[in-house]
C-alpha atoms as a PDB file:
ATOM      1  CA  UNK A   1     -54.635 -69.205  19.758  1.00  0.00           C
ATOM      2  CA  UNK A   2     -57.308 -69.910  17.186  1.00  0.00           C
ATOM      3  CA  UNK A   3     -56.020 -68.008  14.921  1.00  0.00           C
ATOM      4  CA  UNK A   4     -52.778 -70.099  15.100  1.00  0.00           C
ATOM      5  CA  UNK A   5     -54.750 -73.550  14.772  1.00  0.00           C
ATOM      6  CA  UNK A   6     -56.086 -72.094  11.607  1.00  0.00           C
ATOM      7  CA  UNK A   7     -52.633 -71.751  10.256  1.00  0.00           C
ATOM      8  CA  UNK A   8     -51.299 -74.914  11.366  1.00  0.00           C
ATOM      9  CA  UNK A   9     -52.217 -77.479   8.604  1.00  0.00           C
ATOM     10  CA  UNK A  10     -50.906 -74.454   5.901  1.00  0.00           C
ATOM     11  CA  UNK A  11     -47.883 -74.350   7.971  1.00  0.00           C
ATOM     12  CA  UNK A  12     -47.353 -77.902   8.308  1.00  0.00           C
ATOM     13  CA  UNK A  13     -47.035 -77.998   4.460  1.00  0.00           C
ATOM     14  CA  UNK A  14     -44.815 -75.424   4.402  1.00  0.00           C
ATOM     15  CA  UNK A  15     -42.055 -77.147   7.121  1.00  0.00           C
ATOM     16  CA  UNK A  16     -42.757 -80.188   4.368  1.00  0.00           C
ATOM     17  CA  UNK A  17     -41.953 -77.765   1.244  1.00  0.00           C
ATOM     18  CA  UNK A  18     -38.716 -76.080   2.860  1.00  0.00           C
ATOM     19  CA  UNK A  19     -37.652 -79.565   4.619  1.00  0.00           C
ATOM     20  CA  UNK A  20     -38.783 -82.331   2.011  1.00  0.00           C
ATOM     21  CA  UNK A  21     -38.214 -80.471  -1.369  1.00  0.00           C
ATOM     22  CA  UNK A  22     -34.535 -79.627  -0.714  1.00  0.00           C
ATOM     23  CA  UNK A  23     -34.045 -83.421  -0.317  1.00  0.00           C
ATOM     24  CA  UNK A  24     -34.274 -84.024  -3.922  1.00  0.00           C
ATOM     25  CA  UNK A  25     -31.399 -81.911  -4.844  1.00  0.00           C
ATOM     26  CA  UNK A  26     -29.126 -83.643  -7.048  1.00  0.00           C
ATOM     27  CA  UNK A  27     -26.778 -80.915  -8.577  1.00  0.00           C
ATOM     28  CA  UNK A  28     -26.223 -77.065  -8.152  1.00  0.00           C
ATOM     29  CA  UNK A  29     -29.103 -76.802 -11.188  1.00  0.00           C
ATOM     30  CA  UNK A  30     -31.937 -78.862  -9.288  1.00  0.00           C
ATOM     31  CA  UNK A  31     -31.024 -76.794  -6.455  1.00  0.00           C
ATOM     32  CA  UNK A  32     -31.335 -73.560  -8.109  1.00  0.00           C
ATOM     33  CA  UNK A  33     -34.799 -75.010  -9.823  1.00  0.00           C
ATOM     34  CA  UNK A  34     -36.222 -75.811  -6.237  1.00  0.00           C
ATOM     35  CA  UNK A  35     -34.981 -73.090  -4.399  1.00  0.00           C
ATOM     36  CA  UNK A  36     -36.023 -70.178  -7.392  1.00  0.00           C
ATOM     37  CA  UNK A  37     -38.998 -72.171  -8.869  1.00  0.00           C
ATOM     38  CA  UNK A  38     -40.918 -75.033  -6.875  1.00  0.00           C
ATOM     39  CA  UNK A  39     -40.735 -73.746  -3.271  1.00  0.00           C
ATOM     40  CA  UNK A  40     -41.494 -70.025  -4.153  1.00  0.00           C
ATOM     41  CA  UNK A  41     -44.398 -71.104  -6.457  1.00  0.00           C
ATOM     42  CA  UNK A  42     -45.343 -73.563  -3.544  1.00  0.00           C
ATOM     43  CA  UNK A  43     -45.664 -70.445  -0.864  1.00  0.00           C
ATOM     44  CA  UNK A  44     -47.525 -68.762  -2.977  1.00  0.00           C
ATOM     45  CA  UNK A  45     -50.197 -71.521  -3.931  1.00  0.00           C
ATOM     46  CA  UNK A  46     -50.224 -72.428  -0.151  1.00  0.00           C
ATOM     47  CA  UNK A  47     -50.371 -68.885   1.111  1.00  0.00           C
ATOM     48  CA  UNK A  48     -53.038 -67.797  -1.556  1.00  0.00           C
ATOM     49  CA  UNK A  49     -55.187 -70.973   0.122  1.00  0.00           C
ATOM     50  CA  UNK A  50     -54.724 -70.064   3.534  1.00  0.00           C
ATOM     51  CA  UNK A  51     -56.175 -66.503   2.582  1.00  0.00           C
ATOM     52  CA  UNK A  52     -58.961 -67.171   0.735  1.00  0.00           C
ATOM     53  CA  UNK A  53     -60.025 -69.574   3.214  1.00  0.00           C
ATOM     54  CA  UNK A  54     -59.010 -67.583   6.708  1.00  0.00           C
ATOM     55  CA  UNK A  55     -58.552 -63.738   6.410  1.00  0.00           C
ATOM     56  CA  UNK A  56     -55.858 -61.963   5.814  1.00  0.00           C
ATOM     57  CA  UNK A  57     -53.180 -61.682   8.633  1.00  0.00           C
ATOM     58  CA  UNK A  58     -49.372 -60.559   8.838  1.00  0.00           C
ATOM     59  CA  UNK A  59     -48.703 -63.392  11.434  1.00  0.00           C
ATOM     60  CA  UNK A  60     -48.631 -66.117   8.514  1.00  0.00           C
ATOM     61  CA  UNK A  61     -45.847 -64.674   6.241  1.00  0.00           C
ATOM     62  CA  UNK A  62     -43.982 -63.347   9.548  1.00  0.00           C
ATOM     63  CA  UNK A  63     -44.392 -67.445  10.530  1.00  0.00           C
ATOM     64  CA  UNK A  64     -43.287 -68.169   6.975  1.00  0.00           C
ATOM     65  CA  UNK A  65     -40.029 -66.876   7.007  1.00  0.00           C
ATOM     66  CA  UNK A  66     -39.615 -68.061  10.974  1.00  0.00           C
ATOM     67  CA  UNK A  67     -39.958 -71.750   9.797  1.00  0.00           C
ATOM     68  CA  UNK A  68     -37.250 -71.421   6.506  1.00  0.00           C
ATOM     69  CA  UNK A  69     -34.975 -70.167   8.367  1.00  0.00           C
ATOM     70  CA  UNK A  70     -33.229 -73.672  10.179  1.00  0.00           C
ATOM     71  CA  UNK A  71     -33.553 -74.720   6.515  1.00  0.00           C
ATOM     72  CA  UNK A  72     -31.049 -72.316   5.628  1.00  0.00           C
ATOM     73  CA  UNK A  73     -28.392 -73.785   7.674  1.00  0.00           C
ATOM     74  CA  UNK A  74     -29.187 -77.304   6.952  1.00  0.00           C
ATOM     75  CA  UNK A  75     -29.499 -77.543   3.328  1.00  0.00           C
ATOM     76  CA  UNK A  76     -27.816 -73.722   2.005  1.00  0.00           C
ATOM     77  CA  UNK A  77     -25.739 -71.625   3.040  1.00  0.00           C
ATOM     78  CA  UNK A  78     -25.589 -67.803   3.956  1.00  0.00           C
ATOM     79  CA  UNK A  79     -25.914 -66.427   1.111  1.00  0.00           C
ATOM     80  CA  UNK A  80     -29.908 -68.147   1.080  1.00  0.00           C
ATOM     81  CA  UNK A  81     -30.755 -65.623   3.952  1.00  0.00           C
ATOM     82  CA  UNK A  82     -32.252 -63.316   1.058  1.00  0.00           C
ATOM     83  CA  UNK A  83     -34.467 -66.075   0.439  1.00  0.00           C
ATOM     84  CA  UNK A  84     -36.234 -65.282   3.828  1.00  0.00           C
ATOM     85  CA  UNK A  85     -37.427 -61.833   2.907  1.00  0.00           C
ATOM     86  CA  UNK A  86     -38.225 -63.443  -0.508  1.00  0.00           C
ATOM     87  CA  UNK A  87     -40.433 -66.365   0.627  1.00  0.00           C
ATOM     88  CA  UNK A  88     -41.932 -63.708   3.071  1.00  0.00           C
ATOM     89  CA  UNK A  89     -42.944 -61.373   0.955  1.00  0.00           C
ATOM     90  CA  UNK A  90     -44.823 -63.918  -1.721  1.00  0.00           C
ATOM     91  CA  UNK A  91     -46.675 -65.232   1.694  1.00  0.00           C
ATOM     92  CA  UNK A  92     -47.950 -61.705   2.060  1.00  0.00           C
ATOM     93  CA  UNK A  93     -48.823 -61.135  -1.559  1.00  0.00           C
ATOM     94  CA  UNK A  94     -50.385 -64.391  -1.775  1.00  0.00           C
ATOM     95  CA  UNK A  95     -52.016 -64.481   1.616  1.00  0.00           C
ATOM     96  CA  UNK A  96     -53.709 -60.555   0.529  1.00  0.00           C
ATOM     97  CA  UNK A  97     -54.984 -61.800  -2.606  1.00  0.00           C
ATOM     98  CA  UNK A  98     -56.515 -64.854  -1.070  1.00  0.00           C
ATOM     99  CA  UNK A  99     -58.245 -63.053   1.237  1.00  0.00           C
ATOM    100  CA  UNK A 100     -59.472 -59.883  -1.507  1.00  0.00           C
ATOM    101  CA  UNK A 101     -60.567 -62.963  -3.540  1.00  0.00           C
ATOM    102  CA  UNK A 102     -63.079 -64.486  -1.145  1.00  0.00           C
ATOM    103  CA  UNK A 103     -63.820 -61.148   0.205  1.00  0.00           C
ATOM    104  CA  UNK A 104     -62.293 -61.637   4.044  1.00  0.00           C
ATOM    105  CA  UNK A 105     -60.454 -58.285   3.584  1.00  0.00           C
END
């Protein structure tokens, strides 16, 4: 349970980057930009914080991908489903290197 308190203000921003971001879509190509640029590079910044300041845990990027997927439905379609995986796996890349970086590992 503490562990999850810890990840609760990281996660918090990440229900605002998956839920407020796709708001500002405008056309198919601000879509694409948010979806392949600002919300990937937004994980990663997010998840690389929550590493170097907790340790290193697979319950964060597992969490990640939980909370994208109603986001899926409500502002994609299907064929975002890779997207899961995707955002997963830069939450576990940037989640490891936070934690090698302050030496929690």
């Amino acid at each position: 349970m503490e562990k999850l308190k810890q990840m609760l203000p990281y996660l918090l921003i990440m229900i605002g980057i998956f839920y407020i971001l796709p708001m500002l879509i405008i056309d198919t190509g601000s879509g694409m930009f948010i979806l392949l640029v600002l919300v990937p590079l937004a994980c990663l910044l997010t998840s690389l914080a929550y590493g170097f300041k907790n340790s290193f845990t697979l319950t964060f990027p597992i969490l990640v991908m939980l909370i994208f997927i109603p986001s899926i439905f409500i502002f994609y379609n299907d064929s975002a489903i890779v997207y899961v995986f995707a955002y997963g796996a830069i939450s576990l890349v940037g989640s490891f290197l936070g934690a090698s970086l302050s030496g929690k590992i």
